[in-house]
PDB file of N, CA and C in Angstrom:
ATOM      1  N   UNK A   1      83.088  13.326  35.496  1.00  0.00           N
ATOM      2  CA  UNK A   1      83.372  12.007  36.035  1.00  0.00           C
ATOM      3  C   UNK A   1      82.305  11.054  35.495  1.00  0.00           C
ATOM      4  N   UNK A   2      82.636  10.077  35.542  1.00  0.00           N
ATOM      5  CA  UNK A   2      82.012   8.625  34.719  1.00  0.00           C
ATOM      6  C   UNK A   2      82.328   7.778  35.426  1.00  0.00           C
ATOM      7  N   UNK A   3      80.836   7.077  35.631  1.00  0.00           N
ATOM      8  CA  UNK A   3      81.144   5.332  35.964  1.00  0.00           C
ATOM      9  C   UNK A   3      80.729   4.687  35.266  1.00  0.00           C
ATOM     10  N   UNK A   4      80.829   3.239  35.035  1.00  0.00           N
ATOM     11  CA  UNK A   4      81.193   1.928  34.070  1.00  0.00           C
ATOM     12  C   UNK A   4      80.569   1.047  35.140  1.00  0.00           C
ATOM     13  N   UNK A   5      78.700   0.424  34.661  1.00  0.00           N
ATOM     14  CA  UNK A   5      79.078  -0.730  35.171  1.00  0.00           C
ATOM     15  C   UNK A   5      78.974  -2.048  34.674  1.00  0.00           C
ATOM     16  N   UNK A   6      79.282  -3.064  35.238  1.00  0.00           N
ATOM     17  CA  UNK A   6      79.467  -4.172  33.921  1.00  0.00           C
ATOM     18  C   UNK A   6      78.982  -5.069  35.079  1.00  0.00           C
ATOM     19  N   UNK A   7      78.239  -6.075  34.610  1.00  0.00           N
ATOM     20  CA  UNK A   7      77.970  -7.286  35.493  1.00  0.00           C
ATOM     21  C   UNK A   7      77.714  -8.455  34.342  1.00  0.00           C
ATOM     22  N   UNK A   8      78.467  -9.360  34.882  1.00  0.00           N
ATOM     23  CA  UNK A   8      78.454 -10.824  34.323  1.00  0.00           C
ATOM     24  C   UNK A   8      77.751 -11.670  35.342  1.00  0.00           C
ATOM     25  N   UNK A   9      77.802 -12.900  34.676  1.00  0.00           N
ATOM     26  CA  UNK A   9      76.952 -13.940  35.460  1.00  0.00           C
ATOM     27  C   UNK A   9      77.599 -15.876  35.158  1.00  0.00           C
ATOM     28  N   UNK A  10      78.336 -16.525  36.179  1.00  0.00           N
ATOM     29  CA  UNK A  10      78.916 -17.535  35.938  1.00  0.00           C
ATOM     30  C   UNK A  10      77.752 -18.922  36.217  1.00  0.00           C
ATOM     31  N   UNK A  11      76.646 -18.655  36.518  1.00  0.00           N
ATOM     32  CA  UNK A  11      75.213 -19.075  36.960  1.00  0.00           C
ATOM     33  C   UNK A  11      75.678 -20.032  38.692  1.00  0.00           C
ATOM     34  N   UNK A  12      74.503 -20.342  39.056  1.00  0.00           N
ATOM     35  CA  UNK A  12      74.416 -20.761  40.586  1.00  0.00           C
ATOM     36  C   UNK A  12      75.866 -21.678  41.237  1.00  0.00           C
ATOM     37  N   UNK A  13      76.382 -21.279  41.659  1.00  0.00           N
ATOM     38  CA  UNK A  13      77.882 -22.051  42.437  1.00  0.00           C
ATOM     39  C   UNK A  13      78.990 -21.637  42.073  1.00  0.00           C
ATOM     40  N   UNK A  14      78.682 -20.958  41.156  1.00  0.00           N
ATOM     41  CA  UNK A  14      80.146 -20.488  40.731  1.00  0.00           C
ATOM     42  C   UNK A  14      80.649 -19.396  41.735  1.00  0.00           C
ATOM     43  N   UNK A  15      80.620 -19.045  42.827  1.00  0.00           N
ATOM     44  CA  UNK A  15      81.148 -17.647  43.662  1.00  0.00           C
ATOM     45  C   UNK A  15      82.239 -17.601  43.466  1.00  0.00           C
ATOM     46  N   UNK A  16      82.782 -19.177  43.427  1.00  0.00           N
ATOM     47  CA  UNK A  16      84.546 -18.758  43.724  1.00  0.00           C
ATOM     48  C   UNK A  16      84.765 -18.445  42.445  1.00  0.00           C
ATOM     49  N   UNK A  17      84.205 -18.695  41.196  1.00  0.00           N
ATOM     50  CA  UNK A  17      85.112 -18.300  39.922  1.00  0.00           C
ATOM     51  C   UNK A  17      84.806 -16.623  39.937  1.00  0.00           C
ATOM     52  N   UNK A  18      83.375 -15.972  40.092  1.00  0.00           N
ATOM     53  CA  UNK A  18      83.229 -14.441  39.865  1.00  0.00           C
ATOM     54  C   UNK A  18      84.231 -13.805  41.240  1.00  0.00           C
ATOM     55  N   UNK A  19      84.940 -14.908  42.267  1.00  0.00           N
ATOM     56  CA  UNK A  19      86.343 -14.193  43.273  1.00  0.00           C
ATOM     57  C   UNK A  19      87.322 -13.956  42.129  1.00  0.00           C
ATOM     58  N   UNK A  20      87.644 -15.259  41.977  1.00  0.00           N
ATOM     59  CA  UNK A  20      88.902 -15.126  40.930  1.00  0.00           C
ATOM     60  C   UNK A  20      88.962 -14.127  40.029  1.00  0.00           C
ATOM     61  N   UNK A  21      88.008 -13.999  39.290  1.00  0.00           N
ATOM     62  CA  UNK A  21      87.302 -12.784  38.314  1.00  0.00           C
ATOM     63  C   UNK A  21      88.134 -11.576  38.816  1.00  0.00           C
ATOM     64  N   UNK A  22      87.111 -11.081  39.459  1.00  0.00           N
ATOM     65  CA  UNK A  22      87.405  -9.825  40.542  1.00  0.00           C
ATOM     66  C   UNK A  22      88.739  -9.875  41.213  1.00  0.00           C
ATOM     67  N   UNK A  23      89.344 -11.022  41.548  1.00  0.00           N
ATOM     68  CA  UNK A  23      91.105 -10.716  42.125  1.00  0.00           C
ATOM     69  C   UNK A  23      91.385 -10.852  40.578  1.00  0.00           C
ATOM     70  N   UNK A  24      91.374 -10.843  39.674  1.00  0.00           N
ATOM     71  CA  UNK A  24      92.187 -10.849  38.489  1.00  0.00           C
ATOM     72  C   UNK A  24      91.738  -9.439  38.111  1.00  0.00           C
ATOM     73  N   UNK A  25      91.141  -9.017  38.105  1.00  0.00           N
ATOM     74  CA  UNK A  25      90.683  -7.678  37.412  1.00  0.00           C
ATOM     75  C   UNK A  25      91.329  -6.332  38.263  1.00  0.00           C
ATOM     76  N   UNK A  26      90.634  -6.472  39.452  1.00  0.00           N
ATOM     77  CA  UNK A  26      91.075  -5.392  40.599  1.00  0.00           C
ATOM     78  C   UNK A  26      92.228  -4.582  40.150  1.00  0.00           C
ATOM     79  N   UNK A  27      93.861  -5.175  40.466  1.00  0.00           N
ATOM     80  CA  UNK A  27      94.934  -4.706  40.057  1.00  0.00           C
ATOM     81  C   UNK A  27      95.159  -4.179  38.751  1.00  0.00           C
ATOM     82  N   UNK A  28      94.492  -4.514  37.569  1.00  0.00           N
ATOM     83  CA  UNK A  28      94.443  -4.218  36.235  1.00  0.00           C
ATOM     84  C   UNK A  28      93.820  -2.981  35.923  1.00  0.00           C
ATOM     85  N   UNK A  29      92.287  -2.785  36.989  1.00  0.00           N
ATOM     86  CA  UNK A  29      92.015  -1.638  36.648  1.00  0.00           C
ATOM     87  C   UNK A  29      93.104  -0.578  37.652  1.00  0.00           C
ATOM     88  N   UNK A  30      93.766  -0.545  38.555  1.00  0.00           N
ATOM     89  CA  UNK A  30      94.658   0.306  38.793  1.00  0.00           C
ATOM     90  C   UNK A  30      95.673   1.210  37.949  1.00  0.00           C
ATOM     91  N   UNK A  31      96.040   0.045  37.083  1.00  0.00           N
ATOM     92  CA  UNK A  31      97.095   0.771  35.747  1.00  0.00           C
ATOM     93  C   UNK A  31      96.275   1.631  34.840  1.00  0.00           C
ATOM     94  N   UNK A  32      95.162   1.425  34.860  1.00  0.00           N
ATOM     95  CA  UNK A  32      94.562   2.303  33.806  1.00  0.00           C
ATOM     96  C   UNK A  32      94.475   3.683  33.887  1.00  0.00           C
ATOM     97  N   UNK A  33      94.460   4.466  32.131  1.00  0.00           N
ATOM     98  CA  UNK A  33      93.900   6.000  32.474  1.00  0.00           C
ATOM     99  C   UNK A  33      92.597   6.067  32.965  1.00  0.00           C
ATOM    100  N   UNK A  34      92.651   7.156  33.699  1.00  0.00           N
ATOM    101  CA  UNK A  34      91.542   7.794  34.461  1.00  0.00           C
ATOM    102  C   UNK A  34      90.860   6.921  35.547  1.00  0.00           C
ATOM    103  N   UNK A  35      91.240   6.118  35.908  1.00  0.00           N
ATOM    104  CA  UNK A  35      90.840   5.384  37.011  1.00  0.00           C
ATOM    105  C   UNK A  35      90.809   5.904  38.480  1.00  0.00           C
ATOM    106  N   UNK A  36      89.523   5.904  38.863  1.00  0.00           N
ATOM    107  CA  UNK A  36      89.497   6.287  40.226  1.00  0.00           C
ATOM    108  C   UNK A  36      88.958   6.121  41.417  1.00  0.00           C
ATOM    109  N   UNK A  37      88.589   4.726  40.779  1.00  0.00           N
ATOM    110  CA  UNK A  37      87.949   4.052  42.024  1.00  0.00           C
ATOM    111  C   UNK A  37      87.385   2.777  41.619  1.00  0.00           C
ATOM    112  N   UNK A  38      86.850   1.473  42.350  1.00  0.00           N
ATOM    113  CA  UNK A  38      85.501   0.518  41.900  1.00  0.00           C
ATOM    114  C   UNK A  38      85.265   0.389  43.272  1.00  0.00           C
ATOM    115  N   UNK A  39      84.183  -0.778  43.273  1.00  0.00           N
ATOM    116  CA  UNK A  39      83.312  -1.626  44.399  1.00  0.00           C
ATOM    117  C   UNK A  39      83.187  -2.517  43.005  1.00  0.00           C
ATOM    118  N   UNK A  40      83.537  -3.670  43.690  1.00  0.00           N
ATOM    119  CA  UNK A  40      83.239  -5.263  43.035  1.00  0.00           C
ATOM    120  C   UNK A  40      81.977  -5.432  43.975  1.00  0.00           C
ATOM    121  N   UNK A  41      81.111  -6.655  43.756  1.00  0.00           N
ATOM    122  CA  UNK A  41      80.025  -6.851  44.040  1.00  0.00           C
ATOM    123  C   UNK A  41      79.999  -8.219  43.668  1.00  0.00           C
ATOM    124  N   UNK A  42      79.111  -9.304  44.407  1.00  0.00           N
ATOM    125  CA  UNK A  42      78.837 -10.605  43.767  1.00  0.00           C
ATOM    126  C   UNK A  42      77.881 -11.184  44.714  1.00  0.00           C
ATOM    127  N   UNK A  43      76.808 -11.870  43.962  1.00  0.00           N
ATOM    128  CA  UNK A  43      75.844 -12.800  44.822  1.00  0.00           C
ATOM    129  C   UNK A  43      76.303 -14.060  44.238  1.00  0.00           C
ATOM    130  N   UNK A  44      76.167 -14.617  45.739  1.00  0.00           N
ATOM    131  CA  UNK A  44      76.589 -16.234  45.800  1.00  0.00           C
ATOM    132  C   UNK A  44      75.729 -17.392  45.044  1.00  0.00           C
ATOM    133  N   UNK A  45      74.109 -16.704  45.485  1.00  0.00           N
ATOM    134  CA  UNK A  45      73.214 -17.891  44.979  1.00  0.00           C
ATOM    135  C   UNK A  45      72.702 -17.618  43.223  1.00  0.00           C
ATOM    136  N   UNK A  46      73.241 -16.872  42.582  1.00  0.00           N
ATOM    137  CA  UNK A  46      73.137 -16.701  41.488  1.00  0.00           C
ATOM    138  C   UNK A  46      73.997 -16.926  40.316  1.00  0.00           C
ATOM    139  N   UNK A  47      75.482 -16.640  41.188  1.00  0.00           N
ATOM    140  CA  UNK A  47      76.416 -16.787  40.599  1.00  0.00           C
ATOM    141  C   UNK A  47      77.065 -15.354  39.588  1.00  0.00           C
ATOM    142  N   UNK A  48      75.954 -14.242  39.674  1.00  0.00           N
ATOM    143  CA  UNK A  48      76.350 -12.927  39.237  1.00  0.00           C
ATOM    144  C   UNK A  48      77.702 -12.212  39.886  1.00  0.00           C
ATOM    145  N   UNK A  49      78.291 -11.430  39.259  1.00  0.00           N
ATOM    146  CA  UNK A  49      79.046 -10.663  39.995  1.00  0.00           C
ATOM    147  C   UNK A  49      79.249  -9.516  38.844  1.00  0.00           C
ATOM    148  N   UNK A  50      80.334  -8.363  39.519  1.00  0.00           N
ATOM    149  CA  UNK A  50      80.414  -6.959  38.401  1.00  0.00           C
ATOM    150  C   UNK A  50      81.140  -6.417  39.365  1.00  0.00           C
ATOM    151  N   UNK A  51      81.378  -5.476  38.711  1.00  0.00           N
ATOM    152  CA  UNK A  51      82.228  -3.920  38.794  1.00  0.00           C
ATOM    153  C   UNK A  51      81.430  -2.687  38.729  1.00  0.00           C
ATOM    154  N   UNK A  52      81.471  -1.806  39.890  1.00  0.00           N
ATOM    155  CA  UNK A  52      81.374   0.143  39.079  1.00  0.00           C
ATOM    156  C   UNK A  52      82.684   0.630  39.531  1.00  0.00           C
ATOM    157  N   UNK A  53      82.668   1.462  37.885  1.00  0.00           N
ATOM    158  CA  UNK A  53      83.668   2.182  38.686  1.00  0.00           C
ATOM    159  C   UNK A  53      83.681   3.257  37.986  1.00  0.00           C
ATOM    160  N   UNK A  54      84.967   4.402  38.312  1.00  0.00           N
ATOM    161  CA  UNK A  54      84.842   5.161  37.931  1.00  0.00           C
ATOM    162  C   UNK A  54      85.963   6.286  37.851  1.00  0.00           C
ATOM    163  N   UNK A  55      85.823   6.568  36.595  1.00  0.00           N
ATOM    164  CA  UNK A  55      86.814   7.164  35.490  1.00  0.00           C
ATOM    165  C   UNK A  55      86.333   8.712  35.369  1.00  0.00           C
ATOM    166  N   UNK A  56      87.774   9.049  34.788  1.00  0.00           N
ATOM    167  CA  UNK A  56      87.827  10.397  34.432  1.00  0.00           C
ATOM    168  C   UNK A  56      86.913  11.521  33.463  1.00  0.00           C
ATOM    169  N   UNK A  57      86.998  10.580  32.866  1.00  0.00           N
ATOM    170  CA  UNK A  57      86.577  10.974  31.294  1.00  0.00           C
ATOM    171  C   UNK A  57      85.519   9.541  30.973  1.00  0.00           C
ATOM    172  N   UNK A  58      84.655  10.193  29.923  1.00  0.00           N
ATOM    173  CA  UNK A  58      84.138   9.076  29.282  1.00  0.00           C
ATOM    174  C   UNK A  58      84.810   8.384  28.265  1.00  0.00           C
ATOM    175  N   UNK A  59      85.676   8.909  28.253  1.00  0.00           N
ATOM    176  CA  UNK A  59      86.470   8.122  26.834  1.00  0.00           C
ATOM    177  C   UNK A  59      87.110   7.295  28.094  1.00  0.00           C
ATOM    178  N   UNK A  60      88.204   7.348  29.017  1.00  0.00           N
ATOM    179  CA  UNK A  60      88.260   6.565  29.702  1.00  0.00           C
ATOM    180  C   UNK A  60      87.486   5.553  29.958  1.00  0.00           C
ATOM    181  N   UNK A  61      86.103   5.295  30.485  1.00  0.00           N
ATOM    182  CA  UNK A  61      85.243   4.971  30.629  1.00  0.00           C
ATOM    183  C   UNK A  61      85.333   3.486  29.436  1.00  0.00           C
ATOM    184  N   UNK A  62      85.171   4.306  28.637  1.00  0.00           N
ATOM    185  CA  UNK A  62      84.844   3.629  27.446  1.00  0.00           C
ATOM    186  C   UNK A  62      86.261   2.672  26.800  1.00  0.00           C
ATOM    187  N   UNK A  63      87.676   3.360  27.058  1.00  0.00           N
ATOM    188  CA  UNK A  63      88.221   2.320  26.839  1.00  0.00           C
ATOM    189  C   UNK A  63      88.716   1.492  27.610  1.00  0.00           C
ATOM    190  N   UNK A  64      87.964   1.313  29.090  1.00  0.00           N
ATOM    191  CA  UNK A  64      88.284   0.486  29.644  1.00  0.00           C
ATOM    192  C   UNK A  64      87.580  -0.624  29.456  1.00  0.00           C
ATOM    193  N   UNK A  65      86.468  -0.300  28.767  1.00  0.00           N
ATOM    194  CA  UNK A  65      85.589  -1.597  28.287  1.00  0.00           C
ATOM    195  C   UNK A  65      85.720  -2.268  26.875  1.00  0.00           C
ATOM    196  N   UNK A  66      86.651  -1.110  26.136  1.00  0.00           N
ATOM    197  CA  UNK A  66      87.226  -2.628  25.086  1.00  0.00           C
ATOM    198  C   UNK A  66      88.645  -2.808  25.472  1.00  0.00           C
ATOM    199  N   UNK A  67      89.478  -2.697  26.466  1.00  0.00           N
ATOM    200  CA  UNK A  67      90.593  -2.970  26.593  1.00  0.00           C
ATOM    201  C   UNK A  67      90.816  -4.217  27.296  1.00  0.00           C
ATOM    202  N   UNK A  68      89.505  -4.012  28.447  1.00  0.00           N
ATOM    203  CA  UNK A  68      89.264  -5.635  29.259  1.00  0.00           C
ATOM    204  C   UNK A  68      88.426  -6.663  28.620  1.00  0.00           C
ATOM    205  N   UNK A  69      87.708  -6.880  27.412  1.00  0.00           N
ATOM    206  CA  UNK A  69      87.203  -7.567  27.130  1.00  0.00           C
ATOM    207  C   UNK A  69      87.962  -8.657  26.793  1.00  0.00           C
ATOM    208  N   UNK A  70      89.602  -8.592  26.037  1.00  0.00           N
ATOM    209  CA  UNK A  70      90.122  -9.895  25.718  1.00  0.00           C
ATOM    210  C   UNK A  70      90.620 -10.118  26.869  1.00  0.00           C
ATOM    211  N   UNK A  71      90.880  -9.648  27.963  1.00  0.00           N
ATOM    212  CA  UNK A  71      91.220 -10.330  29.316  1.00  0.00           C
ATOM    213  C   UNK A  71      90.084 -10.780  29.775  1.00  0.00           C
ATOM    214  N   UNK A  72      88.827 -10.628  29.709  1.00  0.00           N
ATOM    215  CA  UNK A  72      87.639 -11.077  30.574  1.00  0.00           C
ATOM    216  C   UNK A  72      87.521 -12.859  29.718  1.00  0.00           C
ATOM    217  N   UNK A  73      87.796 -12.523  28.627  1.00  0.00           N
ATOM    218  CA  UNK A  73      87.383 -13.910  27.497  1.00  0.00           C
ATOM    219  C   UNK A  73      88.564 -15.074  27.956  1.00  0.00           C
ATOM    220  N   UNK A  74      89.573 -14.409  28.255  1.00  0.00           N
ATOM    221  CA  UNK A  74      90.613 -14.843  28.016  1.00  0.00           C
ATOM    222  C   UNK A  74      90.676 -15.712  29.580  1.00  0.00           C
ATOM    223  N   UNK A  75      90.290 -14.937  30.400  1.00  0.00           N
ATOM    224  CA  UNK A  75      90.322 -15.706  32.060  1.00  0.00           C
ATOM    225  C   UNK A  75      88.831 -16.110  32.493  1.00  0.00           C
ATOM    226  N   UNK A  76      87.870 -15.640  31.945  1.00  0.00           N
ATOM    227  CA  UNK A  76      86.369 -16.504  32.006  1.00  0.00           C
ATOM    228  C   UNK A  76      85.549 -16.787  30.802  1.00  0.00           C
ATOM    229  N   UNK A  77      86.118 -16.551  29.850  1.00  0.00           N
ATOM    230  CA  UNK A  77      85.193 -16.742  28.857  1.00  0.00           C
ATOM    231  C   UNK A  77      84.302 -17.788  28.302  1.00  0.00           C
ATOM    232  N   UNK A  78      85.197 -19.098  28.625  1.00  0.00           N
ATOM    233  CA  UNK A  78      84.221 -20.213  28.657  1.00  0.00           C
ATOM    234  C   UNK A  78      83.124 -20.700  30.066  1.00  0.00           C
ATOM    235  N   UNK A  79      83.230 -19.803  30.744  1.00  0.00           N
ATOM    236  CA  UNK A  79      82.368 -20.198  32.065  1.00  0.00           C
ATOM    237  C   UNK A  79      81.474 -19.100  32.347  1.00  0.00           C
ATOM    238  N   UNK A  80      81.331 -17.900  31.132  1.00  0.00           N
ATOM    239  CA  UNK A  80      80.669 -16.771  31.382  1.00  0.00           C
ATOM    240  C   UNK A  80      78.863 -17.718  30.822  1.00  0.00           C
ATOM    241  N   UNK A  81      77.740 -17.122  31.663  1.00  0.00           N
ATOM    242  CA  UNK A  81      76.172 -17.497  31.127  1.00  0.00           C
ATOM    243  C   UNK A  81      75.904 -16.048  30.128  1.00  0.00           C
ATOM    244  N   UNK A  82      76.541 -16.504  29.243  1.00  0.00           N
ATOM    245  CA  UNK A  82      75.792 -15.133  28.469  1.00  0.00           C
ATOM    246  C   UNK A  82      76.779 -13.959  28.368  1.00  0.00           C
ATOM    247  N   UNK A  83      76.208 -12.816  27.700  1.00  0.00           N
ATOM    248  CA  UNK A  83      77.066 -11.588  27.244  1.00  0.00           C
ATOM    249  C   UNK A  83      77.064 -10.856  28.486  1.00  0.00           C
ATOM    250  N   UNK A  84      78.416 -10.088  28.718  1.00  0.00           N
ATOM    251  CA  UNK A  84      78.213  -9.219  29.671  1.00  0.00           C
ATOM    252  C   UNK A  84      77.601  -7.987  29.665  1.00  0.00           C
ATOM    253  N   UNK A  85      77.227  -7.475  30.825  1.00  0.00           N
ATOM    254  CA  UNK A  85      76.521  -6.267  30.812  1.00  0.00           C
ATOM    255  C   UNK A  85      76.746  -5.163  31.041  1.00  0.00           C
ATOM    256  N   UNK A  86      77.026  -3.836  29.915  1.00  0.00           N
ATOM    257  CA  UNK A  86      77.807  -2.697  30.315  1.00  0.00           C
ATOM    258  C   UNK A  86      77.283  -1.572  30.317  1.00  0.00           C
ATOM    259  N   UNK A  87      77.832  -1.138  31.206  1.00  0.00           N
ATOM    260  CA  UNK A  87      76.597   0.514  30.552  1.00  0.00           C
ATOM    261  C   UNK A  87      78.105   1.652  31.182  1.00  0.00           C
ATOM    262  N   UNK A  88      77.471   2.986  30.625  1.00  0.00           N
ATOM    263  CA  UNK A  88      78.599   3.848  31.338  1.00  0.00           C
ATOM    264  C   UNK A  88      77.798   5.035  31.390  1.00  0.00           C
ATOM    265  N   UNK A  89      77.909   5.451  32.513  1.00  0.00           N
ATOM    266  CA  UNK A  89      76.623   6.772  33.238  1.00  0.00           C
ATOM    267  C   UNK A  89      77.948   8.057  33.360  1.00  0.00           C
ATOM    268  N   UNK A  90      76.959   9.037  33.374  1.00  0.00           N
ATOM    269  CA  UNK A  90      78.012  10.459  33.270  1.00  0.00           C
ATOM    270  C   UNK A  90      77.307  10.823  35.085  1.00  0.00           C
ATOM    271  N   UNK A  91      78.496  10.979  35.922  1.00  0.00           N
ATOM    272  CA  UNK A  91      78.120  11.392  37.470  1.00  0.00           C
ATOM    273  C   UNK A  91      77.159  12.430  37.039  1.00  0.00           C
ATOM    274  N   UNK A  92      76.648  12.363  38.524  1.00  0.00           N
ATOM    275  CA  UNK A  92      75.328  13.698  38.197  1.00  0.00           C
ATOM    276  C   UNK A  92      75.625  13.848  39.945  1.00  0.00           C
ATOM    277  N   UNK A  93      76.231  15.039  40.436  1.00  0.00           N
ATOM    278  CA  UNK A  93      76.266  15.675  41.915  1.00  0.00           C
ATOM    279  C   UNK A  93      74.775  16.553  42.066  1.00  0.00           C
ATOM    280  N   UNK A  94      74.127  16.232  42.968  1.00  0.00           N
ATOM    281  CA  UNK A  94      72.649  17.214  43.403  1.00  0.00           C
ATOM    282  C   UNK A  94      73.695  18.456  43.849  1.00  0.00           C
ATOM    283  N   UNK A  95      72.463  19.496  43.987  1.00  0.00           N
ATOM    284  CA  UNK A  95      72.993  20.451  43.623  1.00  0.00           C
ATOM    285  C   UNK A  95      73.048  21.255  45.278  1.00  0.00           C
ATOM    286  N   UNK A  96      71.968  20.168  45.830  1.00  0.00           N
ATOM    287  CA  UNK A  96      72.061  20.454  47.744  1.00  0.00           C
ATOM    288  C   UNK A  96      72.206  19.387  48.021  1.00  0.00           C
ATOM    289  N   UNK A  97      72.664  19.198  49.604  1.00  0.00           N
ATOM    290  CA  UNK A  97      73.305  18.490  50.097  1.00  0.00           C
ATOM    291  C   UNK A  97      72.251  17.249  50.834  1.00  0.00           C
ATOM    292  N   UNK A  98      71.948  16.637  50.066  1.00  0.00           N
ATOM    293  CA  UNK A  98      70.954  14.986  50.249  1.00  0.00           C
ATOM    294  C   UNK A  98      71.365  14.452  51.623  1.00  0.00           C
ATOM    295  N   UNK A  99      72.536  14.345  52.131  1.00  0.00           N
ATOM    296  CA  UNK A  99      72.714  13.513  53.344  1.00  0.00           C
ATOM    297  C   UNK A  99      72.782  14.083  54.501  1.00  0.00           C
ATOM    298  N   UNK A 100      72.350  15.599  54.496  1.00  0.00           N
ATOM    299  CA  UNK A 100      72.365  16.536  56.100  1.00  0.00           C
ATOM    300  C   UNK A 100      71.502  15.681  56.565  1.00  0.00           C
ATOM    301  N   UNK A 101      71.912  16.097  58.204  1.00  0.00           N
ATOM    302  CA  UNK A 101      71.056  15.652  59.010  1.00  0.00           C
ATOM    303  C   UNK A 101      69.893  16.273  59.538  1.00  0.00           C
ATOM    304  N   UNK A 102      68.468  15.804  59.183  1.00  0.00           N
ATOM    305  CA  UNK A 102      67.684  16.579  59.885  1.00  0.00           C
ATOM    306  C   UNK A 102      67.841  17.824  60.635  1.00  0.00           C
ATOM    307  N   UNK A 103      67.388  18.631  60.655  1.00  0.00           N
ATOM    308  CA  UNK A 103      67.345  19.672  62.041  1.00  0.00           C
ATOM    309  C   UNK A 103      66.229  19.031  63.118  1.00  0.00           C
ATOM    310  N   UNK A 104      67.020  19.347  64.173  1.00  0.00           N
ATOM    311  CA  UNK A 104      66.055  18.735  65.297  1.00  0.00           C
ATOM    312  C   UNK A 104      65.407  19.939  65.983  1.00  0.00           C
TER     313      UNK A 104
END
């Protein structure tokens, strides 16, 4: 398993455009291979926002990030501050269980 995360930045006031963003994207990544999940994310006073998510495969992974790029250009591209930011991490599960609860 693989996650993808990408964060852009529309700079200070823009919240409602990185909404629009994110309601335009959401449904799109549904159709895709290997898709299996995100969390959108966005700060207001910065105007940042992004995606993780996470795919099957790394090739998945990976072509979900040149498949959305002419849709990202295409619905923000003139209001993006700069290049977006992508990275794609390979899951890593510990190998004991991190969230037990204490013994009392």
């Amino acid at each position: 398993m693989y996650t993808r995360l990408i964060l852009v930045n529309f700079g200070p006031g823009a919240h409602s455009t990185g909404e629009m963003v994110i309601d335009t994207f959401a449904p799109i990544y549904k159709t895709m291979r290997g898709f299996k999940g995100a969390t959108f994310f966005a700060n207001p006073d910065t105007g940042e926002c992004g995606a993780l998510s996470l795919w099957e495969t790394k090739q998945d992974a990976e072509t979900a990030t040149v498949s959305l790029w002419p849709k990202l250009q295409e619905v923000a591209g003139g209001m993006l501050k700069g290049p977006p930011m992508v990275r794609t991490f390979e899951i890593y599960e510990p190998k004991a269980q991190v969230y037990e609860e204490e013994e009392q």
